[in-house]
C-alpha atoms as a PDB file:
ATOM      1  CA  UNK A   1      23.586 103.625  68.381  1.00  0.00           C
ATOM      2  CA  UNK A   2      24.554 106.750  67.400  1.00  0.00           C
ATOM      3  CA  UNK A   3      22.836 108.766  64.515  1.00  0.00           C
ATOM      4  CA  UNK A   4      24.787 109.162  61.063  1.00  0.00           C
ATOM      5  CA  UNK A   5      23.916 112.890  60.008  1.00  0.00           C
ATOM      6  CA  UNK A   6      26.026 112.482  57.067  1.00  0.00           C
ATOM      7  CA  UNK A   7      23.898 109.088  55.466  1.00  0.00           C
ATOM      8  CA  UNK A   8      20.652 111.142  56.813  1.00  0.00           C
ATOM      9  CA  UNK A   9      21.568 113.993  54.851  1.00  0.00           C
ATOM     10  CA  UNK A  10      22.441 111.828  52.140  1.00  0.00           C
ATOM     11  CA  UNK A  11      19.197 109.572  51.964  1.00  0.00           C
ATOM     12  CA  UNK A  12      16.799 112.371  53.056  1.00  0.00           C
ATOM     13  CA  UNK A  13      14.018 112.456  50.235  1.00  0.00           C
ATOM     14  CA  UNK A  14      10.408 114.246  50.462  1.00  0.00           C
ATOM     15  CA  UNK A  15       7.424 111.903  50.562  1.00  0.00           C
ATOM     16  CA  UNK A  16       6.245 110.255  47.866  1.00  0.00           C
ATOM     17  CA  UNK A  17       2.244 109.582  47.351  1.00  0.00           C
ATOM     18  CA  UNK A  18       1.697 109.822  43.341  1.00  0.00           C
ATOM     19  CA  UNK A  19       1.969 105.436  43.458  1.00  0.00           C
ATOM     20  CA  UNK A  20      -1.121 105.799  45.513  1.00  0.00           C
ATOM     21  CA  UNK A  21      -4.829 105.524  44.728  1.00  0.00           C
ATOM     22  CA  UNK A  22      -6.568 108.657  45.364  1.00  0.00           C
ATOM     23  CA  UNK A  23      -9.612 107.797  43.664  1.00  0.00           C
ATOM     24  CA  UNK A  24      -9.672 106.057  46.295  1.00  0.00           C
ATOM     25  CA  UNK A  25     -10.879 109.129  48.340  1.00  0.00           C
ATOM     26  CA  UNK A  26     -14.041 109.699  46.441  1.00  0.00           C
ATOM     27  CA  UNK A  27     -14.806 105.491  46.828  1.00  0.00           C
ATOM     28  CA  UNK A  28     -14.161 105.194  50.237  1.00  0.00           C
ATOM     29  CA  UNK A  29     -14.522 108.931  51.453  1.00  0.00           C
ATOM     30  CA  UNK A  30     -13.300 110.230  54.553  1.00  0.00           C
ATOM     31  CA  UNK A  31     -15.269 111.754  58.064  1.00  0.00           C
ATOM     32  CA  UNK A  32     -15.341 115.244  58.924  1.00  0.00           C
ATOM     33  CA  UNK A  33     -13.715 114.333  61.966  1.00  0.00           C
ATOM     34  CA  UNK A  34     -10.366 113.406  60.506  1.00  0.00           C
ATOM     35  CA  UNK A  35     -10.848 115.549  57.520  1.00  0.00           C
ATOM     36  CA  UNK A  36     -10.285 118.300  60.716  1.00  0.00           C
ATOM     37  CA  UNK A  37      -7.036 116.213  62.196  1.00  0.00           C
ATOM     38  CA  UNK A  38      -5.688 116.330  58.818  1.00  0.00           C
ATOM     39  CA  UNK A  39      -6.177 119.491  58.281  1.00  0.00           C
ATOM     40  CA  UNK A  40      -4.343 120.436  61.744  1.00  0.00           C
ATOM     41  CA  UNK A  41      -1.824 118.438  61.140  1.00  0.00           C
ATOM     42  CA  UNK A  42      -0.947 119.727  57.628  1.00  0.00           C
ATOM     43  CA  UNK A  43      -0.969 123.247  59.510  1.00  0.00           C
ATOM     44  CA  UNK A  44       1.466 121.911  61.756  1.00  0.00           C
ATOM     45  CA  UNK A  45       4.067 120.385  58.930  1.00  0.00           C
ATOM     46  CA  UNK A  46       3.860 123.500  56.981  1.00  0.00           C
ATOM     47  CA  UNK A  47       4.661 125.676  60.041  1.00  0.00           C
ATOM     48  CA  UNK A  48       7.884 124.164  61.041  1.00  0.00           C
ATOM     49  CA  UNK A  49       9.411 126.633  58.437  1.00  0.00           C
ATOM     50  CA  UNK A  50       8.178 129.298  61.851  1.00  0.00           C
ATOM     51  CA  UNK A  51       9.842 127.011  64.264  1.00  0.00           C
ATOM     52  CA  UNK A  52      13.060 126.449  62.373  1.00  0.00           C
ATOM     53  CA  UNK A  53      13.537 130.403  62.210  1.00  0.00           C
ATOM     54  CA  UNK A  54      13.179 130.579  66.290  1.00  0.00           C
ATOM     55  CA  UNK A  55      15.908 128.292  66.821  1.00  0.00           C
ATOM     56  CA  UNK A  56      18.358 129.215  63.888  1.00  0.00           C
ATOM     57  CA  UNK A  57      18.958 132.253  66.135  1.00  0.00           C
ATOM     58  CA  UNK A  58      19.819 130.055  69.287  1.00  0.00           C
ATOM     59  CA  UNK A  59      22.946 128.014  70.411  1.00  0.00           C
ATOM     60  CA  UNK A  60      21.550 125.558  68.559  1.00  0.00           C
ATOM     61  CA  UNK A  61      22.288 126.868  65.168  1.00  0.00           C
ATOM     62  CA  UNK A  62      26.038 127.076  65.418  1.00  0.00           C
ATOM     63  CA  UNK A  63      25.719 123.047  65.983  1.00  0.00           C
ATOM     64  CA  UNK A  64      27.440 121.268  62.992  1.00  0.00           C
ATOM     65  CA  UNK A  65      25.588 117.980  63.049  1.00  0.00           C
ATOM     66  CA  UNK A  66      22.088 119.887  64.035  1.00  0.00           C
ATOM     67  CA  UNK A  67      22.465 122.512  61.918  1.00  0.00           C
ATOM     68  CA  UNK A  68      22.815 120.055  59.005  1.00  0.00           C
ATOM     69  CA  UNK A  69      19.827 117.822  60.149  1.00  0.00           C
ATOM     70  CA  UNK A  70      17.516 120.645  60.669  1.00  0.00           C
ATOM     71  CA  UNK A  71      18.123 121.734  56.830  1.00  0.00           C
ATOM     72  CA  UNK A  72      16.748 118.014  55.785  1.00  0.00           C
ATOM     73  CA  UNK A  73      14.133 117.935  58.994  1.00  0.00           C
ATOM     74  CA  UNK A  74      12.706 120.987  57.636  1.00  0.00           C
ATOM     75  CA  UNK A  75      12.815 119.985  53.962  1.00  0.00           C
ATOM     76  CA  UNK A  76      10.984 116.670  54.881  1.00  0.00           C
ATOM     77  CA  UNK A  77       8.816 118.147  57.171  1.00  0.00           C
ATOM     78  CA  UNK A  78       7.001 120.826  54.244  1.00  0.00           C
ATOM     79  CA  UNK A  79       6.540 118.042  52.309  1.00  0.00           C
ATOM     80  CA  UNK A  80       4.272 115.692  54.914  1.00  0.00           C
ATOM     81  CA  UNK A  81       2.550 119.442  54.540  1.00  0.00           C
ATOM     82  CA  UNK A  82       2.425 119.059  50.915  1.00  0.00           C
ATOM     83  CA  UNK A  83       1.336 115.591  50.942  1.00  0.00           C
ATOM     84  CA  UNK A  84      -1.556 115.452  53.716  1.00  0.00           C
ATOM     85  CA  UNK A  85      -2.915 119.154  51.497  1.00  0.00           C
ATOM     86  CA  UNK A  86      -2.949 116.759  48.423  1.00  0.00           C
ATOM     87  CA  UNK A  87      -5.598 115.093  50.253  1.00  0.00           C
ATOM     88  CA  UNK A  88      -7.347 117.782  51.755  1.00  0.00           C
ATOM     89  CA  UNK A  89      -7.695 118.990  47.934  1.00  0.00           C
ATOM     90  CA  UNK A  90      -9.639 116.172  47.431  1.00  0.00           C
ATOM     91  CA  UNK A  91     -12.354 117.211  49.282  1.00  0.00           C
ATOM     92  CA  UNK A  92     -12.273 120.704  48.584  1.00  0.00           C
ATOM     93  CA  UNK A  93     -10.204 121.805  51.267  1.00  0.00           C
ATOM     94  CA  UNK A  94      -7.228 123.913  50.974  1.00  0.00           C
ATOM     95  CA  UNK A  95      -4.199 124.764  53.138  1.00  0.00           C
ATOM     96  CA  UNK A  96      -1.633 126.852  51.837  1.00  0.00           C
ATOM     97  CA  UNK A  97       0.336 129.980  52.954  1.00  0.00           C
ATOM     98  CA  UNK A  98      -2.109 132.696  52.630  1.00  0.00           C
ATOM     99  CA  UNK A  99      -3.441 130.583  55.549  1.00  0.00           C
ATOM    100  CA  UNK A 100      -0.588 130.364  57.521  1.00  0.00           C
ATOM    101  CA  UNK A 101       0.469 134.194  56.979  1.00  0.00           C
ATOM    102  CA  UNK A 102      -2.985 135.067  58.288  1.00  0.00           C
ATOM    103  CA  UNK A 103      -2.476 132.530  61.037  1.00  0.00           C
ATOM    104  CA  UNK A 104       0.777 133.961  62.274  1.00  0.00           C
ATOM    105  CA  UNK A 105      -0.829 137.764  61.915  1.00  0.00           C
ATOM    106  CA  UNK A 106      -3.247 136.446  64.139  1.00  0.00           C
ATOM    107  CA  UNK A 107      -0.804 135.752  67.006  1.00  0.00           C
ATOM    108  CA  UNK A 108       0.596 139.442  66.417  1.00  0.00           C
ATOM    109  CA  UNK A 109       2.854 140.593  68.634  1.00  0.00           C
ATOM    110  CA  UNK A 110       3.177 136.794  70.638  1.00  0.00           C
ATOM    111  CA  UNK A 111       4.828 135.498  67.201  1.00  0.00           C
ATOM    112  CA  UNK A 112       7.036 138.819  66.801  1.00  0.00           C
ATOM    113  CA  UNK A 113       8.529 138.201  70.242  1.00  0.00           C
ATOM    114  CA  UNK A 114       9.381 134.378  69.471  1.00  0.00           C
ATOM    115  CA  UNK A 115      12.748 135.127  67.698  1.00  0.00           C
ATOM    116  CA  UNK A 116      13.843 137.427  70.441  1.00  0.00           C
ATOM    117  CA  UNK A 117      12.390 135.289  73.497  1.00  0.00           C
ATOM    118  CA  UNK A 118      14.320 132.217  72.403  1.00  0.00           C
ATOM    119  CA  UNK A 119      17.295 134.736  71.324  1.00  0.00           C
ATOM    120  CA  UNK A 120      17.607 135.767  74.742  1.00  0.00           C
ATOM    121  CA  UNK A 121      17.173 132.678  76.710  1.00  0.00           C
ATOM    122  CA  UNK A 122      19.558 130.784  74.229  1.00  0.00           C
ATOM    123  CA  UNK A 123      22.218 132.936  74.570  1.00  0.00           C
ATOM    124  CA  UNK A 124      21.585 133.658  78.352  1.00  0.00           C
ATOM    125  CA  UNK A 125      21.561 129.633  79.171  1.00  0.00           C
ATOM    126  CA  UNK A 126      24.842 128.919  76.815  1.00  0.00           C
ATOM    127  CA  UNK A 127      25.234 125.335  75.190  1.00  0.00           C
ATOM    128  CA  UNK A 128      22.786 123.615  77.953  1.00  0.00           C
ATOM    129  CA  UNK A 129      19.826 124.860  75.781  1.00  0.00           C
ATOM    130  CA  UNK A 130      20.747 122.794  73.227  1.00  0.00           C
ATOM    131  CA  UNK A 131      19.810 119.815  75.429  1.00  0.00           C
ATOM    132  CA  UNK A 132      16.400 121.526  76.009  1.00  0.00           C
ATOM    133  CA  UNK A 133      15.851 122.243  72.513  1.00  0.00           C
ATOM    134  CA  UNK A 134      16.675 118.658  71.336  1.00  0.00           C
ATOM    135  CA  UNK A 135      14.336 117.395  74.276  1.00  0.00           C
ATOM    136  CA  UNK A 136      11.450 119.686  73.417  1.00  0.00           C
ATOM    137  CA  UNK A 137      12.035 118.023  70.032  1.00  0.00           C
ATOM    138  CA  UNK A 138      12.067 114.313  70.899  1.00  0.00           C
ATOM    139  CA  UNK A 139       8.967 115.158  72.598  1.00  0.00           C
ATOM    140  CA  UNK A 140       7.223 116.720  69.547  1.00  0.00           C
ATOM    141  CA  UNK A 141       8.204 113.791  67.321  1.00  0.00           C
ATOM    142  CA  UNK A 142       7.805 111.130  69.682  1.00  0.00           C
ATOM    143  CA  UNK A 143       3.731 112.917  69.477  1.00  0.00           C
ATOM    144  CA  UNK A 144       3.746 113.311  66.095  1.00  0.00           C
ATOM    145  CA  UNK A 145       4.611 109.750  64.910  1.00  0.00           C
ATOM    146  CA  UNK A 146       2.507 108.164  67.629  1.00  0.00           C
ATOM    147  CA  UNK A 147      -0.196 110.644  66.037  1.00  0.00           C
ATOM    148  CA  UNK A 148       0.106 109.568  62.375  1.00  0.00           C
ATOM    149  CA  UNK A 149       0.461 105.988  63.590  1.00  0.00           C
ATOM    150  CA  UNK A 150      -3.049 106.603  65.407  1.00  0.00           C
ATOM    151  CA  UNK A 151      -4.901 107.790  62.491  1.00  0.00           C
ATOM    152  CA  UNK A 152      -3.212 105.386  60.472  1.00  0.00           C
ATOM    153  CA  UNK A 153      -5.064 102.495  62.610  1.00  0.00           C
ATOM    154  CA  UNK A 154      -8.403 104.336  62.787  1.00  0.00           C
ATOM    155  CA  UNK A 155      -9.244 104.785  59.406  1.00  0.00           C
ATOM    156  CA  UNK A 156      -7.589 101.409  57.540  1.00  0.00           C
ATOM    157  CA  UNK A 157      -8.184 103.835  54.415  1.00  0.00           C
ATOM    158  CA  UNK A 158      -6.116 102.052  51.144  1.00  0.00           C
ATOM    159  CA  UNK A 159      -4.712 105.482  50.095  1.00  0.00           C
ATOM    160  CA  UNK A 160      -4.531 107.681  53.419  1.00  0.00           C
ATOM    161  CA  UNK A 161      -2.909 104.951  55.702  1.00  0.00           C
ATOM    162  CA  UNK A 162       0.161 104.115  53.732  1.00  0.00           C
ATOM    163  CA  UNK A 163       0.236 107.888  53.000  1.00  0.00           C
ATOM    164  CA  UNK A 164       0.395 108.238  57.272  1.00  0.00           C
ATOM    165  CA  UNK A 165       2.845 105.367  57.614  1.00  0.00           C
ATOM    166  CA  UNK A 166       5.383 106.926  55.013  1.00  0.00           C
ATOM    167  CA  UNK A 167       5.242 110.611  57.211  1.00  0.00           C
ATOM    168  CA  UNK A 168       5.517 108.299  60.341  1.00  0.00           C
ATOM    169  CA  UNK A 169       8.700 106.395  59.222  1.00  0.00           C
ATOM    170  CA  UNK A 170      10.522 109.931  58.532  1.00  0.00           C
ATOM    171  CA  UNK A 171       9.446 111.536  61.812  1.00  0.00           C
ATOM    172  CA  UNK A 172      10.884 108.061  63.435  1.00  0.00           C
ATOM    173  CA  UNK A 173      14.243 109.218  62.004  1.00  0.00           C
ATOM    174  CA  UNK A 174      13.485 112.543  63.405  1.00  0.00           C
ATOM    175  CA  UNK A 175      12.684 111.151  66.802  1.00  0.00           C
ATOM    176  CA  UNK A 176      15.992 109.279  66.695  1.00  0.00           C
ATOM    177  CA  UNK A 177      18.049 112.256  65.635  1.00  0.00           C
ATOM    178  CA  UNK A 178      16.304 114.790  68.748  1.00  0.00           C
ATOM    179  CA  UNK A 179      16.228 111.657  70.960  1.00  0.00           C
ATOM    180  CA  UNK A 180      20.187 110.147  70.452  1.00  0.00           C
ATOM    181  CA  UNK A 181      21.204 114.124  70.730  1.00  0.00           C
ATOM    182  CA  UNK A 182      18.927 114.456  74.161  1.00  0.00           C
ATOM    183  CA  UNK A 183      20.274 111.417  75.845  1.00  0.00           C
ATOM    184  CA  UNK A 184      24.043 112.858  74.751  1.00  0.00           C
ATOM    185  CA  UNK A 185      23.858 116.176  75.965  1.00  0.00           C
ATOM    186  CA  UNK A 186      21.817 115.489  79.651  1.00  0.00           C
ATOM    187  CA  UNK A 187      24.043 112.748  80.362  1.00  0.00           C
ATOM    188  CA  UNK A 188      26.537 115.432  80.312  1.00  0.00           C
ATOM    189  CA  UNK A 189      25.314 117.868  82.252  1.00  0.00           C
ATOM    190  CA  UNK A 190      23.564 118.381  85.786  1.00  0.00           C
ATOM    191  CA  UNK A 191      22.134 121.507  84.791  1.00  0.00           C
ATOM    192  CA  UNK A 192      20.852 120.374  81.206  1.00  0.00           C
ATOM    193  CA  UNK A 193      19.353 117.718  83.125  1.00  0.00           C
ATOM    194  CA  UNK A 194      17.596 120.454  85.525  1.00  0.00           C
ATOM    195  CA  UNK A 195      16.522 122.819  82.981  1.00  0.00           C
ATOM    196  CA  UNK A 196      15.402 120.684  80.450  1.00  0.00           C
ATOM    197  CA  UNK A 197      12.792 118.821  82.996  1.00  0.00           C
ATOM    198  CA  UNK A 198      11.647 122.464  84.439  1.00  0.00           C
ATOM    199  CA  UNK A 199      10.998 123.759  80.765  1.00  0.00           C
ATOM    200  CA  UNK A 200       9.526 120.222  80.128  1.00  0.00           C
ATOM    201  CA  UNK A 201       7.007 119.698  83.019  1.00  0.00           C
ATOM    202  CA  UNK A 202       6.266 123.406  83.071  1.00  0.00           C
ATOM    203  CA  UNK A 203       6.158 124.789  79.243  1.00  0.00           C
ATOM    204  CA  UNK A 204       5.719 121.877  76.694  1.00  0.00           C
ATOM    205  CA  UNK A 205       1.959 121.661  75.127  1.00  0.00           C
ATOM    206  CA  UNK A 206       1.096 119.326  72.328  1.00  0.00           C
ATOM    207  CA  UNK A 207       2.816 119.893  69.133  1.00  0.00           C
ATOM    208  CA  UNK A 208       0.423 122.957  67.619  1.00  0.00           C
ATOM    209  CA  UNK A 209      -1.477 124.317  70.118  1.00  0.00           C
ATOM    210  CA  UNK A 210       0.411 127.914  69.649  1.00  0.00           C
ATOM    211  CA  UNK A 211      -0.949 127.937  66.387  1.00  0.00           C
ATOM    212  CA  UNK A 212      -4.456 126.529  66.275  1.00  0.00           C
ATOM    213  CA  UNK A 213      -8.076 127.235  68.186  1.00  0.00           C
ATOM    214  CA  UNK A 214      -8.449 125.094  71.600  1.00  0.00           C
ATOM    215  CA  UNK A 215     -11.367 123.583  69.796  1.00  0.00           C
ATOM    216  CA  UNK A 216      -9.221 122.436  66.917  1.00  0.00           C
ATOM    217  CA  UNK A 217      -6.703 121.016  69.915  1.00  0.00           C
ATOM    218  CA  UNK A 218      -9.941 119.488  71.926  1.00  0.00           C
ATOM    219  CA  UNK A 219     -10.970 118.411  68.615  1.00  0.00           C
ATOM    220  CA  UNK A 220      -7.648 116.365  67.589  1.00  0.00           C
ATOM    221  CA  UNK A 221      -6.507 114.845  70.983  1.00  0.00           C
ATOM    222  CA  UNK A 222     -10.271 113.011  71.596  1.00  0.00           C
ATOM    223  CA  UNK A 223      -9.816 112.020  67.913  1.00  0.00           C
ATOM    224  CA  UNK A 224      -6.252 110.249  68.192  1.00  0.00           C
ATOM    225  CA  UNK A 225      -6.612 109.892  71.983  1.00  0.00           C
ATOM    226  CA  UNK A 226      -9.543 109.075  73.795  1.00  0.00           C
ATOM    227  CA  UNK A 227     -10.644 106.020  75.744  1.00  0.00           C
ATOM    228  CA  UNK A 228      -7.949 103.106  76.949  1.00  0.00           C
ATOM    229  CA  UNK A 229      -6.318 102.381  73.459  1.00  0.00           C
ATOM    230  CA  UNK A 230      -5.211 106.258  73.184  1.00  0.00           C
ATOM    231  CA  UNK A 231      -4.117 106.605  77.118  1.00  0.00           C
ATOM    232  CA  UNK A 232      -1.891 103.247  76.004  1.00  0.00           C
ATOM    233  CA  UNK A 233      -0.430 105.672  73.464  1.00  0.00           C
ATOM    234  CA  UNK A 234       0.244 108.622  75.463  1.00  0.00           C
ATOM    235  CA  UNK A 235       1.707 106.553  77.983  1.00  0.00           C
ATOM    236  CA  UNK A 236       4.153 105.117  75.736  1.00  0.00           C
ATOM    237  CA  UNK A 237       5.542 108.578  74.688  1.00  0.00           C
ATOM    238  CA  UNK A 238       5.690 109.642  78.071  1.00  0.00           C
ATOM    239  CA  UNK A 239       7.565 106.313  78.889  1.00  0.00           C
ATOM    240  CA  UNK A 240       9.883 107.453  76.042  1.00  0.00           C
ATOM    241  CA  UNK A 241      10.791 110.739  77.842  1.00  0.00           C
ATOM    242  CA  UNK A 242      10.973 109.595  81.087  1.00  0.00           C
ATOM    243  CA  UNK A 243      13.735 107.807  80.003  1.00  0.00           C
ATOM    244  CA  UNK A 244      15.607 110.718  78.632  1.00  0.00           C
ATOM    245  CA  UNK A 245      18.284 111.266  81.990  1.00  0.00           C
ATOM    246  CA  UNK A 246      16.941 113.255  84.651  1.00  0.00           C
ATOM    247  CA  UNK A 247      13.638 113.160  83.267  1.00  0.00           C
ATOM    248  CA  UNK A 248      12.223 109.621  85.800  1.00  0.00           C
ATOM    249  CA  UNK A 249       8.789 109.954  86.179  1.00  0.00           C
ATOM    250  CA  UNK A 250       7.650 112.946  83.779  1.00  0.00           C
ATOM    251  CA  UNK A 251       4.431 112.659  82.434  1.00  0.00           C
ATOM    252  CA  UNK A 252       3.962 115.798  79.975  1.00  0.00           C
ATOM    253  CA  UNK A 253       1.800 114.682  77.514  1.00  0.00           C
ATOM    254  CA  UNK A 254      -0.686 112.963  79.922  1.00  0.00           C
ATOM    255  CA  UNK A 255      -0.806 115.865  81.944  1.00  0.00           C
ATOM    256  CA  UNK A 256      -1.439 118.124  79.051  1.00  0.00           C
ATOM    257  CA  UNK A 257      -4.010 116.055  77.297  1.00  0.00           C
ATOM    258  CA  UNK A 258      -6.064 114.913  80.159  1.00  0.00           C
ATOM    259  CA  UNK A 259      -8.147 118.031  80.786  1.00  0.00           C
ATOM    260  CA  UNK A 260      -9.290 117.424  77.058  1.00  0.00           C
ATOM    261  CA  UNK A 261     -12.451 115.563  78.011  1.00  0.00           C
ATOM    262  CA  UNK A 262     -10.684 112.452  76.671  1.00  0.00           C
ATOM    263  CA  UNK A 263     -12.858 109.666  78.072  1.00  0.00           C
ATOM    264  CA  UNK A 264     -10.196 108.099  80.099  1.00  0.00           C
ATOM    265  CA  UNK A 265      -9.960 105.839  83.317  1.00  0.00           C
ATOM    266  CA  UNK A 266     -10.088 108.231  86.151  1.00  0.00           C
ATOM    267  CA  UNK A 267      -6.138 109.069  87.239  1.00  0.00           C
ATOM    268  CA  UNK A 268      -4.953 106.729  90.396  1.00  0.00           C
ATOM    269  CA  UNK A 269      -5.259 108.187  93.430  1.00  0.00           C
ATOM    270  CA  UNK A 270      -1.583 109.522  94.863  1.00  0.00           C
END
């Protein structure tokens, strides 16, 4: 089924958590532990503002129907930021963009070159980077969604769950948007369909490791991850990409999240 831009564009709305008992939070208080996965994952939303300003000056940008959904994607996207810092506030804890400025000074020079890396290789690689862009990005929501789901389940928290299953219903729309433009594009083209799986099997990371500490990475992958029930889960998005054409048999985010001490079944032998 094809995605409707237009009635996304139209319907697109921030999400809402006011209705919700936050009280609730003091009652029935959260762990460190996820008080940390929240916290990365607010990061996260509120940097997508960074990753919308590396593509706008790809092939990507002169895209109609993705220029107009990455206008509401990154809309929706700052305010999962707002709402998961509205609970973080709660407890003392604040994220905002002092934060993230001091964040991106961090990277220094890595983050300067961003723009102008993706400039290059956009422009160099023509219309077939679109396909990789709008892979990398079914990939990332595919992760995200099956992340908010995740905590969702863990905590069974009466304000923070329905809070995670309203971000997780938007990035759905998200995945379907990257995802219905993916399938599109590759089925297109031979070399979208080679490009896209090199970038993919050699380049993608879980959404937010460029921006956060390998112990807040370690940290957040155990936490949504570990033993059987969260291999079940990576295996499902991976199933999800490998059916992306030309990408049979990928396994990105199991390959990336395995060397994070995540208490799975040893891998079958080849």
């Amino acid at each position: 089924m094809a995605f409707d831009v237009d009635s996304y564009a139209e319907t697109s709305m921030g999400v809402t958590w006011q209705d919700l008992d936050f009280d609730s939070f003091g009652s029935q208080p959260l762990s460190q532990d996820t008080l940390r996965t929240l916290s990365y994952m607010c990061a996260v939303e509120y940097h997508t503002v960074c990753y919308l300003r590396d593509l706008l000056v790809t092939p990507s940008h002169k895209e109609r129907d993705v220029n107009a959904f990455m206008t509401m994607w990154n809309r929706e996207e700052y305010w999962h930021g707002e709402a998961l810092a509205a609970v973080l506030a709660r407890y003392g804890i604040t994220v905002d963009y002092d934060e993230l400025k001091a964040a991106r000074v961090k990277l220094e020079w890595r983050d300067k070159l961003a723009p102008l890396k993706q400039s290059i290789l956009g422009n160099i690689i023509g219309d077939d980077f679109v396909a990789v862009h709008m892979s990398w990005g079914a990939a990332n929501e595919w992760s995200a969604t099956a992340a908010y789901r995740r905590l969702a389940a863990l905590e069974q928290h009466p304000a923070l769950s329905p809070l995670l299953q309203r971000i997780g219903q938007q990035e759905t729309r998200h995945t379907a948007f990257y995802a219905t433009q993916a399938r599109k594009r590759l089925e297109k083209s031979k070399m979208a369909r080679t490009l896209t799986r090199l970038v993919l099997a050699k380049a993608w990371r879980p959404v937010g490791s460029s921006i956060s500490e390998p112990e807040d990475l370690d940290h957040v992958m155990r936490h949504l991850f570990s033993g059987p029930d969260g291999l079940a889960e990576i295996r499902r998005i991976d199933a999800n990409i490998a059916k992306l054409p030309g990408m049979e048999g990928l396994t990105i985010f199991e390959t990336a999240v395995r060397p994070h001490d995540m208490r799975w079944p040893a891998p079958d032998p080849a």
